[in-house]
Structure formats: C-alpha cells, structure tokens
N, C-alpha and C. Protein backbone atom coordinates (compact mmCIF):
# COMPACT_ATOMS: atom_id res chain seq x y z
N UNK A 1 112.82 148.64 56.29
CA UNK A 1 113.05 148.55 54.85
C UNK A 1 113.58 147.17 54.49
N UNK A 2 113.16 146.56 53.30
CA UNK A 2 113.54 145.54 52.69
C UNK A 2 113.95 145.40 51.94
N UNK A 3 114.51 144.71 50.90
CA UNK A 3 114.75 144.73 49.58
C UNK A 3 114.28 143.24 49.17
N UNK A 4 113.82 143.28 48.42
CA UNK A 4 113.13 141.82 47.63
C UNK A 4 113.28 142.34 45.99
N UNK A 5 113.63 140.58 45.78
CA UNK A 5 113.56 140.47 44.43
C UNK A 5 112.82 139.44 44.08
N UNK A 6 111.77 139.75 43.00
CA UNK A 6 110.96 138.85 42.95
C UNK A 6 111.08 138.11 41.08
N UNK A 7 111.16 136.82 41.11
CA UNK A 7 111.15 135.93 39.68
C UNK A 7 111.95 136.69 38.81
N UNK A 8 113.56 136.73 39.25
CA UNK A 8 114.27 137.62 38.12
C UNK A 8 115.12 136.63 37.19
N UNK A 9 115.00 136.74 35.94
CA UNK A 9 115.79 136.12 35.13
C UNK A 9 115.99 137.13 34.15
N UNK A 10 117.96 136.87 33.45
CA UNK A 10 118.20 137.52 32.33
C UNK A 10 118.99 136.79 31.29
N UNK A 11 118.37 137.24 30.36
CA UNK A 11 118.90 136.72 28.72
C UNK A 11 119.86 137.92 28.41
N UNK A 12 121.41 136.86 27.63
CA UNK A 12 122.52 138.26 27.44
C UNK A 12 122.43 136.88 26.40
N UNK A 13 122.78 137.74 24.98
CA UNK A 13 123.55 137.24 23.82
C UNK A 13 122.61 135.85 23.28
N UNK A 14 121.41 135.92 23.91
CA UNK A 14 120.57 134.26 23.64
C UNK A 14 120.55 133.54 24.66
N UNK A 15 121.59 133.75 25.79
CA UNK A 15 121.72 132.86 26.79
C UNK A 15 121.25 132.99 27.86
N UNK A 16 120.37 132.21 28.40
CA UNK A 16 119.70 132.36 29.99
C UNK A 16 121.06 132.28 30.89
N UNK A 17 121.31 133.37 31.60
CA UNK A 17 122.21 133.03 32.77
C UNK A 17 121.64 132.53 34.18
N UNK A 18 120.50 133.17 34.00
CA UNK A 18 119.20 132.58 35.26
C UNK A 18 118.49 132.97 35.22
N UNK A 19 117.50 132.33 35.89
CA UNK A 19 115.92 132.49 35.82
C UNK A 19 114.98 132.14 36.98
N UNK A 20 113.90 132.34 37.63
CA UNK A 20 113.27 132.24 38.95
C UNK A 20 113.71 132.85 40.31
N UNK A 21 114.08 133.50 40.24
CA UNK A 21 115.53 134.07 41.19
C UNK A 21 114.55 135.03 42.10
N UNK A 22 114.24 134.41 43.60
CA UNK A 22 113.57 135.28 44.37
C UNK A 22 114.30 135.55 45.98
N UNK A 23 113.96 136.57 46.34
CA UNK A 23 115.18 136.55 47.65
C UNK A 23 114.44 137.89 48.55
N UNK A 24 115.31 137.80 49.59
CA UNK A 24 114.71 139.13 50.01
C UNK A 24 115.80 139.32 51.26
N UNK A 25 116.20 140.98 51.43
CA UNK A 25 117.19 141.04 52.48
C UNK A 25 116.79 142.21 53.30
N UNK A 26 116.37 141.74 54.48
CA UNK A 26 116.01 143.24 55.57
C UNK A 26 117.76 143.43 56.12
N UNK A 27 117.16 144.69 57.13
CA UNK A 27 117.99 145.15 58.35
C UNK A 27 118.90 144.21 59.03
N UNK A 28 120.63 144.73 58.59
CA UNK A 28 121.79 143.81 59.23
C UNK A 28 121.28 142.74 58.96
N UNK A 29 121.39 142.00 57.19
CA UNK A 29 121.66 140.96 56.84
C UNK A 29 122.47 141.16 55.82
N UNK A 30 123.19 139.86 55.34
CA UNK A 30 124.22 140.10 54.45
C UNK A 30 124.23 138.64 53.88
N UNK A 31 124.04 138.85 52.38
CA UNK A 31 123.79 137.48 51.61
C UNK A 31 124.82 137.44 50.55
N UNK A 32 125.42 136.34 50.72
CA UNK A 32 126.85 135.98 50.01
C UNK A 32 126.07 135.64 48.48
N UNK A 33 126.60 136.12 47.72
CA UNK A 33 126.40 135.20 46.57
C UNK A 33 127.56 134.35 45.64
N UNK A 34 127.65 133.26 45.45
CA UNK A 34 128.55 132.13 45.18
C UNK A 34 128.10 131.72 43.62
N UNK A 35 129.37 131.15 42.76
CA UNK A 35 129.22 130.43 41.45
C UNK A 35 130.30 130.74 41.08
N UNK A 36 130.04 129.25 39.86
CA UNK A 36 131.52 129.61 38.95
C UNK A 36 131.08 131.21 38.13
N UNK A 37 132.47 131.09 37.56
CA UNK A 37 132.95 132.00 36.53
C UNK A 37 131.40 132.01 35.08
N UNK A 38 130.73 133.06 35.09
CA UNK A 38 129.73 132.69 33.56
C UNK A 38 128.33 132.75 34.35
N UNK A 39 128.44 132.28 35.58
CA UNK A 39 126.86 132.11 36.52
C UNK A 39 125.90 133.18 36.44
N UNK A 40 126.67 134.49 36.79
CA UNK A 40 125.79 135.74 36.90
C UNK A 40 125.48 136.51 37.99
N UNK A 41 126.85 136.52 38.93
CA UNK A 41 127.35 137.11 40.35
C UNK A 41 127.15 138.55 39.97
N UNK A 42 128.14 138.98 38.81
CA UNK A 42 127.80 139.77 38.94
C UNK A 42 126.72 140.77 38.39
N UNK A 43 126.34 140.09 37.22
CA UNK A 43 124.93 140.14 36.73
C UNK A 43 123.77 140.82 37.66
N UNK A 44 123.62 140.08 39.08
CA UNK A 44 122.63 139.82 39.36
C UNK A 44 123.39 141.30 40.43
N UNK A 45 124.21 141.14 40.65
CA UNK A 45 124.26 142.68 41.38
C UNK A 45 124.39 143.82 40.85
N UNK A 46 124.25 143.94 39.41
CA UNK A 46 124.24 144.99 38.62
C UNK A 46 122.51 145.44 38.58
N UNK A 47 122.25 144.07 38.31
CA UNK A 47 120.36 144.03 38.71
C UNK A 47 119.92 145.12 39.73
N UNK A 48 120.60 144.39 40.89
CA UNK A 48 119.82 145.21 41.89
C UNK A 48 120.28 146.35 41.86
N UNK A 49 121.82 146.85 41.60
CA UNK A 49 121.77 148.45 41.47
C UNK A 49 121.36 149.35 40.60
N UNK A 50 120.27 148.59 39.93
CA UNK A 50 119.84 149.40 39.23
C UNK A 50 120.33 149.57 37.49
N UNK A 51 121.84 148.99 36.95
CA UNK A 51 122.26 149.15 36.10
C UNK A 51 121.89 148.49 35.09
N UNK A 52 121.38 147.39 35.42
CA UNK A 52 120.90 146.41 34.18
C UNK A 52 119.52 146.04 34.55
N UNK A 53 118.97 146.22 33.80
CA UNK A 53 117.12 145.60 33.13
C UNK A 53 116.97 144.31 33.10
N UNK A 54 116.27 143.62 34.23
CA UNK A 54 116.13 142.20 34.11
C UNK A 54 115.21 141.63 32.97
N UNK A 55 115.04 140.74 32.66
CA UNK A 55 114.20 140.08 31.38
C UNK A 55 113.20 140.18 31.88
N UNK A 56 113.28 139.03 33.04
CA UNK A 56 111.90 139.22 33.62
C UNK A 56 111.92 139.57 35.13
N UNK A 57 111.14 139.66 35.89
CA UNK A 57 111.30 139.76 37.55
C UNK A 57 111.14 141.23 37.72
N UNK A 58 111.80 141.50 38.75
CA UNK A 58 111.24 142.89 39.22
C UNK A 58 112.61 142.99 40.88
N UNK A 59 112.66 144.28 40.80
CA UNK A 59 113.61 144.26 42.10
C UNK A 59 112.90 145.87 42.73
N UNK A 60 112.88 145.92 44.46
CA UNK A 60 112.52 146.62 44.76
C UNK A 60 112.39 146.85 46.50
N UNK A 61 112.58 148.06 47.07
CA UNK A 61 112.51 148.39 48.24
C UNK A 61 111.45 148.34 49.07
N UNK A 62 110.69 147.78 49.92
CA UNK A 62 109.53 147.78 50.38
C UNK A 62 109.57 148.04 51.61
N UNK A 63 108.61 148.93 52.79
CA UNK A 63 108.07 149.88 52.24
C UNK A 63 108.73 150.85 51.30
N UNK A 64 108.41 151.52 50.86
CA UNK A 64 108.86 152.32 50.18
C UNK A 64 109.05 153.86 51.19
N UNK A 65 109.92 154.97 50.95
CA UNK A 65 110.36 155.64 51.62
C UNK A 65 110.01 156.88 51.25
N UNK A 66 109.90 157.89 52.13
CA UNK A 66 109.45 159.55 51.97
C UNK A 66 110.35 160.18 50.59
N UNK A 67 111.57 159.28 50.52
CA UNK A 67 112.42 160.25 49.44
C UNK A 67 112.66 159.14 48.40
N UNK A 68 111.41 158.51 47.51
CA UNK A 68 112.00 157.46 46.47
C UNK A 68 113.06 157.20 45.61
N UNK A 69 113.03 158.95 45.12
CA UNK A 69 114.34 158.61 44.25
C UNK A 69 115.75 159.28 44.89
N UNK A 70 115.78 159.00 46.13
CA UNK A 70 117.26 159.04 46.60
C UNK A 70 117.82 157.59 46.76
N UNK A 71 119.29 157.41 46.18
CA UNK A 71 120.01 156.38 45.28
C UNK A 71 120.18 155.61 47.03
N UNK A 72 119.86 154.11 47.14
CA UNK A 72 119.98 153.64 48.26
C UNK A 72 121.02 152.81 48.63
N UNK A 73 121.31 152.23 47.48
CA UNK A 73 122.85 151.66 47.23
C UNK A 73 124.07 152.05 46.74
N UNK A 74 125.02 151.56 47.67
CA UNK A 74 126.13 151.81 46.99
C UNK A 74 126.84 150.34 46.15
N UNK A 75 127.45 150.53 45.04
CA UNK A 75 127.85 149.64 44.27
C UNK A 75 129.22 149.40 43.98
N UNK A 76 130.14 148.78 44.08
CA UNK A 76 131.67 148.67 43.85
C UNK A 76 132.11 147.30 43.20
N UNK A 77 132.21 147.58 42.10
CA UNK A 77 132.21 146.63 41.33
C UNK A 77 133.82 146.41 40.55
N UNK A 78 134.06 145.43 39.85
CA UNK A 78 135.30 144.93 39.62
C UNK A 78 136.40 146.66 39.08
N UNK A 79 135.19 147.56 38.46
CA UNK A 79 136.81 148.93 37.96
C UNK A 79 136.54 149.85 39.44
N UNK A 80 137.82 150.62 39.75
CA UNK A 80 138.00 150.71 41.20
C UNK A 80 137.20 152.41 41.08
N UNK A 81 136.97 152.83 39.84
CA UNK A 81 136.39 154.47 39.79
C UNK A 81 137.11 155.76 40.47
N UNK A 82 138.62 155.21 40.04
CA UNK A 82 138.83 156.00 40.60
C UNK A 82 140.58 156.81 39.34
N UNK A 83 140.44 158.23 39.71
CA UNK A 83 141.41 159.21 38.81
C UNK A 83 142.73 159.00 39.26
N UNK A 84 143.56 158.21 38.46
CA UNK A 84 144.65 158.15 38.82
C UNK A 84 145.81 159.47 39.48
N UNK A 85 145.54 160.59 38.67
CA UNK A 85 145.85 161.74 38.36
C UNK A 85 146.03 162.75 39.66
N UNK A 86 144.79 162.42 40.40
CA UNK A 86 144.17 163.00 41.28
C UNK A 86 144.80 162.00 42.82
N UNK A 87 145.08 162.82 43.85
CA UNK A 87 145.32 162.64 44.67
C UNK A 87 144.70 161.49 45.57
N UNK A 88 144.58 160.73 46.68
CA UNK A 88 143.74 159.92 47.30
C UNK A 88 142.68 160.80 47.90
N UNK A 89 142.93 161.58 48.90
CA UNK A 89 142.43 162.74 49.61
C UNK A 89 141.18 163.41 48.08
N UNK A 90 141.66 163.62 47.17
CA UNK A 90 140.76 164.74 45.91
C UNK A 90 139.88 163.54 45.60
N UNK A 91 140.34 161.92 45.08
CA UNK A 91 139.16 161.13 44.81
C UNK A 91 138.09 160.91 45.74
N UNK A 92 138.42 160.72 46.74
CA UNK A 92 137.71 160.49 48.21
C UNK A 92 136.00 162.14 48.23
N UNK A 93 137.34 162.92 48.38
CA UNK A 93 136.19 164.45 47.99
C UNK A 93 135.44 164.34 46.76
N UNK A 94 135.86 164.01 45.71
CA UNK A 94 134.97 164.19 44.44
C UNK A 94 133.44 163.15 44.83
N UNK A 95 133.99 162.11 45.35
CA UNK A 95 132.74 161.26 45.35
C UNK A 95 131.77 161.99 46.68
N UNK A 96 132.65 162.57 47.56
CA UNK A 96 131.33 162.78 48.74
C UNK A 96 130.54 164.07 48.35
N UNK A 97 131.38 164.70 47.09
CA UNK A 97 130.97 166.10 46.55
C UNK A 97 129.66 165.71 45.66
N UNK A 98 129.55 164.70 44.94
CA UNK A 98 129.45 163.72 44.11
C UNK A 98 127.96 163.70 44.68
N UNK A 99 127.84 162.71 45.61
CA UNK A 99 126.70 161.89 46.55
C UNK A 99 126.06 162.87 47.67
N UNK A 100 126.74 164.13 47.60
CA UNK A 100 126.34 164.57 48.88
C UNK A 100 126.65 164.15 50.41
N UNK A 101 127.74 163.60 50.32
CA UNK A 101 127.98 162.66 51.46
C UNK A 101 128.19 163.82 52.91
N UNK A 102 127.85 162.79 53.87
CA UNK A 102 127.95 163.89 55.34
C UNK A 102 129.38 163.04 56.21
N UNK A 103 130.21 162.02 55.37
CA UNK A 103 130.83 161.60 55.90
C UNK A 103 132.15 162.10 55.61
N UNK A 104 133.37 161.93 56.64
CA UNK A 104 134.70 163.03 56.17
C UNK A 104 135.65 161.94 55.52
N UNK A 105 136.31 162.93 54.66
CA UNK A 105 137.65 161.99 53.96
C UNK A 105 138.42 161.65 54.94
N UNK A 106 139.03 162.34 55.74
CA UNK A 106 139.73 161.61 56.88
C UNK A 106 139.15 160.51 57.90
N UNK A 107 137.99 160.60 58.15
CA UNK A 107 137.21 159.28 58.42
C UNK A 107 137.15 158.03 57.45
N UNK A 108 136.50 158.11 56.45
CA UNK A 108 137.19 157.39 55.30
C UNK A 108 137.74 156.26 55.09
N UNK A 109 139.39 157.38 55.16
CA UNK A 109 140.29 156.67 54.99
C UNK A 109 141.50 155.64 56.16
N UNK A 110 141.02 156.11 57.04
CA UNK A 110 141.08 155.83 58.59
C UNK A 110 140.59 155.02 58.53
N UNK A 111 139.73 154.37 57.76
CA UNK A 111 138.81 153.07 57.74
C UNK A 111 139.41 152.30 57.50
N UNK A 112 139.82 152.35 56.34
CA UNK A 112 140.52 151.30 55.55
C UNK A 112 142.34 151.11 55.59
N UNK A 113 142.56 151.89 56.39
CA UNK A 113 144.40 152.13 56.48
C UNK A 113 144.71 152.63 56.20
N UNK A 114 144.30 153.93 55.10
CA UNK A 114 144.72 154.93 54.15
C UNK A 114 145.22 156.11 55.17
N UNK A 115 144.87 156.23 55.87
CA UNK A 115 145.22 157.64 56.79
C UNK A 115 146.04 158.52 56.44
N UNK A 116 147.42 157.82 55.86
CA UNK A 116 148.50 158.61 56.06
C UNK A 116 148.92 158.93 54.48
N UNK A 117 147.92 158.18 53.80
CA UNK A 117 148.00 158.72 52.47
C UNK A 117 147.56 159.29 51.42
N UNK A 118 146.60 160.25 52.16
CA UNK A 118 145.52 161.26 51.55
C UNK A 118 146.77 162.07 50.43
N UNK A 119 147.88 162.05 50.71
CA UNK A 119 148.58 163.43 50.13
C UNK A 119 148.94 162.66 48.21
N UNK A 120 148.89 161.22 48.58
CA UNK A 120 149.90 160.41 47.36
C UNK A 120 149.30 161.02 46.02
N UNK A 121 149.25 160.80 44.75
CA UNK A 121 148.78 160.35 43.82
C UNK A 121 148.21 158.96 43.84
N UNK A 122 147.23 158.83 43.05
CA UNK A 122 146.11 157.40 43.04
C UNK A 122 147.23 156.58 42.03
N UNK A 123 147.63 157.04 40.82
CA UNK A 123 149.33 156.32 40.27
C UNK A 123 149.38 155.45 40.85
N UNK A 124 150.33 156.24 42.43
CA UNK A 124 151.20 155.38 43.04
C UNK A 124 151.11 154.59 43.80
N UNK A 125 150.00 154.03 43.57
CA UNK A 125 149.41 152.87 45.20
C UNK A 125 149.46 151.89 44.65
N UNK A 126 149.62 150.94 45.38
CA UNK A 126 149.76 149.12 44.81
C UNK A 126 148.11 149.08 44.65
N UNK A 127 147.73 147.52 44.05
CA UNK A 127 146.43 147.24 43.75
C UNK A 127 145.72 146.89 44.96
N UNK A 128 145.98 146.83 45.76
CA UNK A 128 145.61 146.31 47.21
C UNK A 128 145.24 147.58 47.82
N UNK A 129 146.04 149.03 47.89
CA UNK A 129 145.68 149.75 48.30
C UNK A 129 144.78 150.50 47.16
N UNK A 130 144.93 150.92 45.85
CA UNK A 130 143.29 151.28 45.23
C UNK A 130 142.10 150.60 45.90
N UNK A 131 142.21 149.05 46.26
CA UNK A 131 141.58 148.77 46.17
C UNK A 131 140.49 149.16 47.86
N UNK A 132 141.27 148.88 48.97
CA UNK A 132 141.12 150.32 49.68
C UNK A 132 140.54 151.32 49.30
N UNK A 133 141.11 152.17 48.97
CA UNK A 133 140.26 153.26 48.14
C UNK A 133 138.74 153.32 47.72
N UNK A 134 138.81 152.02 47.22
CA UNK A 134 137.45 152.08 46.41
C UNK A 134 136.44 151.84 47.46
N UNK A 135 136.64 151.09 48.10
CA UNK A 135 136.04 150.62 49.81
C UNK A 135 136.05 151.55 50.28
N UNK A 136 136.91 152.71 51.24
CA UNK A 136 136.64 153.77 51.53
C UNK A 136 135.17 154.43 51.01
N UNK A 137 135.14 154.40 50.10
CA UNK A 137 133.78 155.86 49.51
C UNK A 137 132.25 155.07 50.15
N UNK A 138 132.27 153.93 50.51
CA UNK A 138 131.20 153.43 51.37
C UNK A 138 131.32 153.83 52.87
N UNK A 139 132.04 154.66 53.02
CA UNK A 139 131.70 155.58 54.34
C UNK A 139 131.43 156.88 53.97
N UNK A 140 131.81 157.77 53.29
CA UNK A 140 131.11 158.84 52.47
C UNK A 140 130.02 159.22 52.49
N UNK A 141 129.39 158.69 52.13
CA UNK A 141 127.65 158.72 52.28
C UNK A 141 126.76 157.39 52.55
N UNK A 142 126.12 158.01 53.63
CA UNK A 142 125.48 156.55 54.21
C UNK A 142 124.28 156.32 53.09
N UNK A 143 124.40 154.96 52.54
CA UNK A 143 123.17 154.10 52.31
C UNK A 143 123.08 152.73 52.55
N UNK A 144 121.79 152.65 52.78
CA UNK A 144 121.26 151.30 53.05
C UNK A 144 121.56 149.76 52.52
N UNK A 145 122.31 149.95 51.27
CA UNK A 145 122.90 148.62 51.02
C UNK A 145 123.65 148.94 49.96
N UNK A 146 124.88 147.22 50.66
CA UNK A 146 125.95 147.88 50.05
C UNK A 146 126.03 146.65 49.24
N UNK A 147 126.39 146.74 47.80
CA UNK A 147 126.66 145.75 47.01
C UNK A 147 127.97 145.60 46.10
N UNK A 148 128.54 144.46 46.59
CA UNK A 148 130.23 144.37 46.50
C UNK A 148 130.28 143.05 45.69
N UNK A 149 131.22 143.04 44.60
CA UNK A 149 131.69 142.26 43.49
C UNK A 149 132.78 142.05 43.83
N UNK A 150 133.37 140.81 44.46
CA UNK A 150 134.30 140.73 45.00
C UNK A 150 135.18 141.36 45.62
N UNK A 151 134.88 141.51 46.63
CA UNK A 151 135.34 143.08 46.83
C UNK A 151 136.93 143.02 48.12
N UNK A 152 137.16 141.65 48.19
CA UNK A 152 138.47 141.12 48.98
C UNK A 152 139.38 140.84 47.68
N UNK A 153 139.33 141.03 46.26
CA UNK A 153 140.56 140.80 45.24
C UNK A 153 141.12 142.05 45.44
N UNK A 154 142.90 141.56 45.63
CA UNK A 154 143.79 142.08 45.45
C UNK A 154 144.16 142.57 47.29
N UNK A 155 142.77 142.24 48.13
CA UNK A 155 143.56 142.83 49.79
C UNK A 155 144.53 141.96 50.45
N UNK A 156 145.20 142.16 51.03
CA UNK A 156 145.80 141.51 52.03
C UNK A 156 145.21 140.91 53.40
N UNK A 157 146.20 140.36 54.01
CA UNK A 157 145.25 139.98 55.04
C UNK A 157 144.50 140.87 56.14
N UNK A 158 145.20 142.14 56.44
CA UNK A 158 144.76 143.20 56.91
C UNK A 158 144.12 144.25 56.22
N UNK A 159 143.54 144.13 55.38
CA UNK A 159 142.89 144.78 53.98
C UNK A 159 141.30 143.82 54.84
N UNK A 160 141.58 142.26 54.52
CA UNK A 160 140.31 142.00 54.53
C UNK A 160 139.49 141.89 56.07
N UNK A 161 140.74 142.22 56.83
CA UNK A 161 140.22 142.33 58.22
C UNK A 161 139.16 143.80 58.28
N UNK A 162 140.21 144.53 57.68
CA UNK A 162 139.31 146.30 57.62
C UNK A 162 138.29 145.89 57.18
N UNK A 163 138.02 145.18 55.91
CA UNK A 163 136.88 144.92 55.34
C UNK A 163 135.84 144.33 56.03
N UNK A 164 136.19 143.58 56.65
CA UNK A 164 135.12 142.82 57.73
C UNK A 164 134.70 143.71 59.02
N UNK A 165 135.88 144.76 59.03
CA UNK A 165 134.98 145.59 60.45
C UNK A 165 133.80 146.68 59.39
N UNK A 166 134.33 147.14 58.31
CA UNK A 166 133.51 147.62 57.43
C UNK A 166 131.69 147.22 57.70
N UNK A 167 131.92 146.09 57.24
CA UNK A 167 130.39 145.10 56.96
C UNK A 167 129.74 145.09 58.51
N UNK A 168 131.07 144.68 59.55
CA UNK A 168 130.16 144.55 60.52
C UNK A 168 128.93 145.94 61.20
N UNK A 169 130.00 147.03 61.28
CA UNK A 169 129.75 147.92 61.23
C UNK A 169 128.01 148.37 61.09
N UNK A 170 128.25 148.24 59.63
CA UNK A 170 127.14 149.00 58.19
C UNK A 170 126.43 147.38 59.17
N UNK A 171 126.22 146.45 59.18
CA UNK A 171 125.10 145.86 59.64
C UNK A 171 124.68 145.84 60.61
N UNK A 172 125.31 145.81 61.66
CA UNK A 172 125.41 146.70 62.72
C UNK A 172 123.94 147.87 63.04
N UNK A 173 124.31 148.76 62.40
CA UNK A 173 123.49 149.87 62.30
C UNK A 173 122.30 149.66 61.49
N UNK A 174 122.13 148.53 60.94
CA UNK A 174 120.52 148.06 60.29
C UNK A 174 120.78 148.73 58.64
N UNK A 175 122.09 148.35 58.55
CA UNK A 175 122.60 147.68 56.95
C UNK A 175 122.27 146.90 56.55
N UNK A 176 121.94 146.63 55.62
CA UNK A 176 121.91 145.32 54.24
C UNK A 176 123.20 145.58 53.24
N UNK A 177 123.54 144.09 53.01
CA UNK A 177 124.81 143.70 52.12
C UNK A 177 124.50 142.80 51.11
N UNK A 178 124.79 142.11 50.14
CA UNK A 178 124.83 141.28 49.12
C UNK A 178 126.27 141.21 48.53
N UNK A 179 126.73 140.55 48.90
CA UNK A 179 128.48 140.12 48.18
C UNK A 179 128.86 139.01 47.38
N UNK A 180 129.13 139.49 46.12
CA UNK A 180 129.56 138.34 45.17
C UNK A 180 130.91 138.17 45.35
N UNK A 181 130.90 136.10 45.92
CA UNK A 181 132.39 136.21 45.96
C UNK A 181 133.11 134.73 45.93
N UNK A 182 133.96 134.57 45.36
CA UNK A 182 134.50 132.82 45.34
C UNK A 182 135.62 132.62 46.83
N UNK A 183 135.46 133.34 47.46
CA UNK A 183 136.29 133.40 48.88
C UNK A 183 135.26 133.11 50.51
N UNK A 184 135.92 132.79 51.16
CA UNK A 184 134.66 132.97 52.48
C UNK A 184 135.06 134.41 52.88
N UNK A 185 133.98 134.85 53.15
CA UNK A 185 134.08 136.44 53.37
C UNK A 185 134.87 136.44 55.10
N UNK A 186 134.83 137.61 55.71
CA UNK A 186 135.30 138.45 56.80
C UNK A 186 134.49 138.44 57.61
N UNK A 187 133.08 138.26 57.49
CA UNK A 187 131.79 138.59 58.52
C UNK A 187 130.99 137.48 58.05
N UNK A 188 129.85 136.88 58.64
CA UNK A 188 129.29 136.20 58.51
C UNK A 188 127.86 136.26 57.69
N UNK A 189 127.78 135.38 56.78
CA UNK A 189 126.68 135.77 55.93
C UNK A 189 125.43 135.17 56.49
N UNK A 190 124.18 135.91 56.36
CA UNK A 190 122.94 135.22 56.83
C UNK A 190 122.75 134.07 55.45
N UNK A 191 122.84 134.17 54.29
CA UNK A 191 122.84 133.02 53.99
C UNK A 191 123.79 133.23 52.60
N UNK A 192 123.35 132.04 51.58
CA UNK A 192 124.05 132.18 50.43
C UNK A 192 123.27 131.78 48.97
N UNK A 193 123.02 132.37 48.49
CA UNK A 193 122.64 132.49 47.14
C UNK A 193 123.54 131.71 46.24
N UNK A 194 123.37 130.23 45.90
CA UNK A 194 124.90 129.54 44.62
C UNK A 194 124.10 129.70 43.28
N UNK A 195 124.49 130.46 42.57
CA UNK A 195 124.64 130.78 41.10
C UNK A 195 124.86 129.49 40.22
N UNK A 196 124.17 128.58 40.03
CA UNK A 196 124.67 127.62 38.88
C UNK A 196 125.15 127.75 37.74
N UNK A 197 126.18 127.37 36.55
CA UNK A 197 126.37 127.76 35.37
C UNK A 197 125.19 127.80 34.47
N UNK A 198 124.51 126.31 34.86
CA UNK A 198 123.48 126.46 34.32
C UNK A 198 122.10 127.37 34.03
N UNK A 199 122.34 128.25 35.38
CA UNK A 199 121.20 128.68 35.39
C UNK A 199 120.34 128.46 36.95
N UNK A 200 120.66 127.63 37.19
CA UNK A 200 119.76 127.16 38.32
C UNK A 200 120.48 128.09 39.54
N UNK A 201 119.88 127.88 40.55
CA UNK A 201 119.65 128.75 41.69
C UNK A 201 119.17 128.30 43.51
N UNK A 202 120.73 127.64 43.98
CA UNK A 202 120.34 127.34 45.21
C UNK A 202 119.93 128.47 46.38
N UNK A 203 120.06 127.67 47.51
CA UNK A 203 120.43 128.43 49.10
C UNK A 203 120.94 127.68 49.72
C-alpha cells in the first residue's frame, strides 16, 4: 500500500497556501513536514485525512484494498479529543469502542507512561500528560498511517522519547507517518516536505 498525492493545491479566504504539491509514502516511511506559521502543515494533513477538500489535486491509497471504506488513518491534531469529565481509562475505551479497536487500554497507556493513571479524571492531568493521552489512542486500533500535527507540543523529554518508540514501532511493522512539525522529531524521517509561506514547496 501507498499513499500518493498527486498536484494538490488549496485556496482558503482568496489565498493560495499551496499549489503543485506531489509526494508519495509507502511501507515504514515517515515524512516530516516543515514551515513557518501560515504555510499549510496543517492544512495539508487535514487533506490527507480526509477532512478538507483540496482545490485541486487528488489524494489516495494505491492499490486499493478489499475493504475501501475502512478509515486508514489515524489523525491527532492540535485539540487533544478528549472528555475532561471522564476518566483516562473511560476516554481511552470510548475511542477503541468508537473505532472498533482490538487493542487494550492498558496496553495503551503503558505506551505512553500513563499506566498508573487509568483511574484519574482527564481534569487533572498536566498538558504534557493529555497530551499522552491523545497519543495513546494510536495503539487502539491499528491503521496504516498515522498523521500528527505537532504532536511533541507540550511533552517532556521522556514524553518525546515514548513518542519516538511509538513511530518506530508503527514503522517498524510497515507503517506510514507524515508529521507536521517546527522541532526535529524522535525517529528519523525518510525525508522532508518545507512548506513555503509563499506557497512554494521543497524536499
């Protein structure tokens, strides 16, 4: 399986944020994407999950698979999705209840350091540990690529270590990644995508 995107550009408000934008990511690769603030980091990963309608271009899985419309990405983007209200342990379940996931909350959270705090309220956790949290639910249910919007704000340094066994992991096993991020990541990227303000579009 692949994922390619072919000649994607989008217009928000009149403004080209980019345009010509072609790429493609097989099995255990992981492509950083880089730019200032306005470029379209995260734009362009909203693209591929599906949430936003490119102007022009096209995004898509090739071959294509026995079960098309089962959701292949997971997405974690800057709000953490998660019920304050509700326990760590109950958010963790809602999403694998959610996705169908075959993966356990106590696995999970064991991932990310949480182990011992399935019992808390979501309230009471610093932003470092939500943010944990939100990372966690990418063991939940396995899919094929994982697409992260900065997804080291607010960890610590042992936050972004977990994070990096995370990625290695999921690529590892013939994962695909795409990470928007103004940091050097935890794992090593096969390459990098730089977002110009303008519009333009290195490697």
């Amino acid at each position: 399986m692949r994922l390619v995107a072919d000649n994607l550009a989008i217009v928000r408000n009149g403004r080209a944020i980019f345009s010509g934008l072609s790429f493609a990511l097989g099995p255990g690769e992981l492509i950083a994407v880089r730019g200032p603030n306005g470029a379209g980091k995260s734009t362009l990963l909203r693209i591929v999950a599906g949430l936003l309608a490119p102007t022009e271009g096209h995004v898509a899985l090739t071959p294509k698979g026995e079960d098309d419309d089962a959701p292949a990405a997971h997405y974690v983007g800057h709000l953490d999705g998660l019920k304050p209200s509700l326990t760590v342990a109950a958010n963790l379940d809602f999403w694998r209840r959610v996705w169908g996931g075959t993966g356990t909350v106590a696995g999970a959270l064991e991932a990310v350091g949480l182990g011992d705090l399935g019992h808390l309220r979501v309230a009471t956790l610093s932003a470092g540990q939500r943010r944990r949290l939100a990372l966690a639910r990418l063991s939940i249910a396995a899919r094929p690529i994982w697409l992260l919007d900065e997804p080291t704000t607010a960890l610590d340094q042992g936050g972004e270590a977990l994070l990096g066994q995370l990625l290695e992991r999921h690529l590892a096993e013939g994962g695909m990644a795409m990470v928007a991020t103004h940091r050097d990541l935890p794992v090593a990227a096969a390459r990098t995508l730089s977002l110009g303000a303008s519009g333009g579009v290195g490697a």
